[in-house]
Protein backbone atom coordinates (compact mmCIF):
# COMPACT_ATOMS: atom_id res chain seq x y z
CA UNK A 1 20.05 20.24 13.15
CA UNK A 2 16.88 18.57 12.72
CA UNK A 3 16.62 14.93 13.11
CA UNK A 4 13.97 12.79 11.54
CA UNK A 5 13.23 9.65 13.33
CA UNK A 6 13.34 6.82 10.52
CA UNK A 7 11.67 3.07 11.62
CA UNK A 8 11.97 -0.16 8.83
CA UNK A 9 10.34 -3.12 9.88
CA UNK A 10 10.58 -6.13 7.06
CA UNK A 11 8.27 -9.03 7.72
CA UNK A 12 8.97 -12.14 5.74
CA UNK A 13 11.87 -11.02 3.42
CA UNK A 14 10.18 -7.54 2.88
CA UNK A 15 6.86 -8.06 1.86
CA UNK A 16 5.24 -5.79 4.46
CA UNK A 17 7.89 -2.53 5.66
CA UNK A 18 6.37 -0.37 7.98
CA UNK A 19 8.00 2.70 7.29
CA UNK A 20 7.64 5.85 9.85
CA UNK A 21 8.79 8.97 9.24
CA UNK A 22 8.84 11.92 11.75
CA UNK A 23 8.83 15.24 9.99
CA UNK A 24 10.63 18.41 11.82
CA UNK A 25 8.78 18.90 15.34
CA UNK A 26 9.45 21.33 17.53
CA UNK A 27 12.11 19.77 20.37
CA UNK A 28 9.46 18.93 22.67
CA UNK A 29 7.44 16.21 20.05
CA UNK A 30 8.39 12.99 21.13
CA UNK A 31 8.17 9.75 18.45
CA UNK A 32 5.30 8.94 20.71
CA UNK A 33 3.36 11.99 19.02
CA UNK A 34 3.67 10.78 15.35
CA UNK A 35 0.08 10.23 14.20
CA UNK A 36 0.50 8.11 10.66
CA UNK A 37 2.91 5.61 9.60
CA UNK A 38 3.58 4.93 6.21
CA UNK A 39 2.89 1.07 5.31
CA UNK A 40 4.35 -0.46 2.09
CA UNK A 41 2.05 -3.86 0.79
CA UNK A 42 3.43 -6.02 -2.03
CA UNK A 43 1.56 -8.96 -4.08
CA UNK A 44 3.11 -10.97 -6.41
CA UNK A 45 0.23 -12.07 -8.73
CA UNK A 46 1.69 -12.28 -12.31
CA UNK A 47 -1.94 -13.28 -13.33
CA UNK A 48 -4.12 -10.62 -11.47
CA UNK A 49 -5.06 -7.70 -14.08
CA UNK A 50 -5.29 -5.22 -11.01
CA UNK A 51 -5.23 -5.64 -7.13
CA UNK A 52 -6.43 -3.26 -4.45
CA UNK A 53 -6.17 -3.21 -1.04
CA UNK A 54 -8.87 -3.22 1.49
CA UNK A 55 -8.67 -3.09 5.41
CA UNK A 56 -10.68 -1.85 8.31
CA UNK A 57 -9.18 1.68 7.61
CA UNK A 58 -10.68 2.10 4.90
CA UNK A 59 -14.30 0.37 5.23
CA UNK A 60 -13.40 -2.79 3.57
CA UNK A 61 -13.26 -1.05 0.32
CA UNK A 62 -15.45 2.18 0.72
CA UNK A 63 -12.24 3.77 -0.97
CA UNK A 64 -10.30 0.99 -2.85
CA UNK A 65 -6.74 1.70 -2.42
CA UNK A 66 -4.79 0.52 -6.22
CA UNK A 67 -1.93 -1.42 -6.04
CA UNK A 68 0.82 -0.63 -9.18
CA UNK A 69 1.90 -3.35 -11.01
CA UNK A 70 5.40 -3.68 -11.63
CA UNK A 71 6.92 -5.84 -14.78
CA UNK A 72 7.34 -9.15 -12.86
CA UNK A 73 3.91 -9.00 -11.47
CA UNK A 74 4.43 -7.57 -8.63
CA UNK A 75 1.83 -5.19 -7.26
CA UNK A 76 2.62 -2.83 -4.51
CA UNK A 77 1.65 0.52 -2.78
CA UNK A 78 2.33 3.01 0.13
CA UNK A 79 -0.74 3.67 2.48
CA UNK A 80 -0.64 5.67 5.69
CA UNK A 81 -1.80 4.59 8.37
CA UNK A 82 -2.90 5.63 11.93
CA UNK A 83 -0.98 3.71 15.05
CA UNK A 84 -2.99 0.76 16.04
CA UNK A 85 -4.47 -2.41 14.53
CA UNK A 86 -5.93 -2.93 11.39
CA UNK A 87 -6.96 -6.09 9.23
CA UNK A 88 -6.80 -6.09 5.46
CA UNK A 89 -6.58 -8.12 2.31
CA UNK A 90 -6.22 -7.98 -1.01
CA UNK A 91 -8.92 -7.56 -3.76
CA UNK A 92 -8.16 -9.11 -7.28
CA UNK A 93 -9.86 -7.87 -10.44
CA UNK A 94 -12.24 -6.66 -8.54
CA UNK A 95 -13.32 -10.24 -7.16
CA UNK A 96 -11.14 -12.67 -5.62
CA UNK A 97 -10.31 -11.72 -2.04
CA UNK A 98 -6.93 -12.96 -0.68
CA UNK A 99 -5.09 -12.66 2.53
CA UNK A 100 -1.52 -11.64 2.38
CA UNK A 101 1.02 -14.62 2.43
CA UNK A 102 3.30 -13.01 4.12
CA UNK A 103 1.23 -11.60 7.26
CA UNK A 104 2.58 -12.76 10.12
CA UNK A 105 -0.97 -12.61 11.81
CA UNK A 106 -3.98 -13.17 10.91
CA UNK A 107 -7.75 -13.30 12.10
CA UNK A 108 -10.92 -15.43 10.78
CA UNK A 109 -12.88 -12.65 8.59
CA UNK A 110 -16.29 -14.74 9.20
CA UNK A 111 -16.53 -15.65 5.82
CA UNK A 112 -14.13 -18.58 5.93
CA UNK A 113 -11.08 -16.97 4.98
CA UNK A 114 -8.21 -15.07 7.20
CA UNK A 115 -7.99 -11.40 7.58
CA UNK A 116 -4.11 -10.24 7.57
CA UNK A 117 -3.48 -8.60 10.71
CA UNK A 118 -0.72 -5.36 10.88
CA UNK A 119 -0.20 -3.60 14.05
CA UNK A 120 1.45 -0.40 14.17
């Protein structure tokens, strides 16, 4: 039988789930050697037109990462991510950066705002 090792983490009534699936290893893969975790973000901003997501994977927006809006105004997506620490925030219409209300920690950006802070 294979067995896939399955990992939900809520933060703040499921804003942030840090979801980690193993796929089929050979028996002697530990969790220890799973390399990405997937990494759901949500944002509800009824008045954003679009929202992106940029973080220190991803060179603060080298390669946006788009967010899907969903009919309440929700936006959300699925990254992956490797283990460690990473900072992000969200991008709105193109322009306004914002940190994620629901991060649990964050760090000073050096711009006068607060870099969300998700370690995995």
């Amino acid at each position: 039988m294979i067995a896939a090792a399955f990992f939900l983490c809520g933060v703040v009534a499921g804003q942030l789930s840090v979801l980690n699936f193993a796929p089929p290893a050979p028996a002697e893969a530990t969790a220890a050697s799973i390399e990405h975790v997937a990494v759901r973000l949500l944002l509800h901003a009824p008045d954003a037109q679009t929202v992106t997501v940029a973080g220190s994977w991803n060179d603060w927006g080298a390669e946006p990462v788009p967010l899907r809006r969903a009919e309440d105004g929700t936006f959300y997506t699925v990254i992956h991510l490797p283990r460690g620490r990473h900072e992000y925030m969200f991008v709105l219409d193109d322009n306004e950066w914002v940190t994620d209300p629901t991060a649990l920690l964050t760090r000073d950006d050096g711009f006068g705002r607060q870099n969300a802070l998700i370690e995995i």
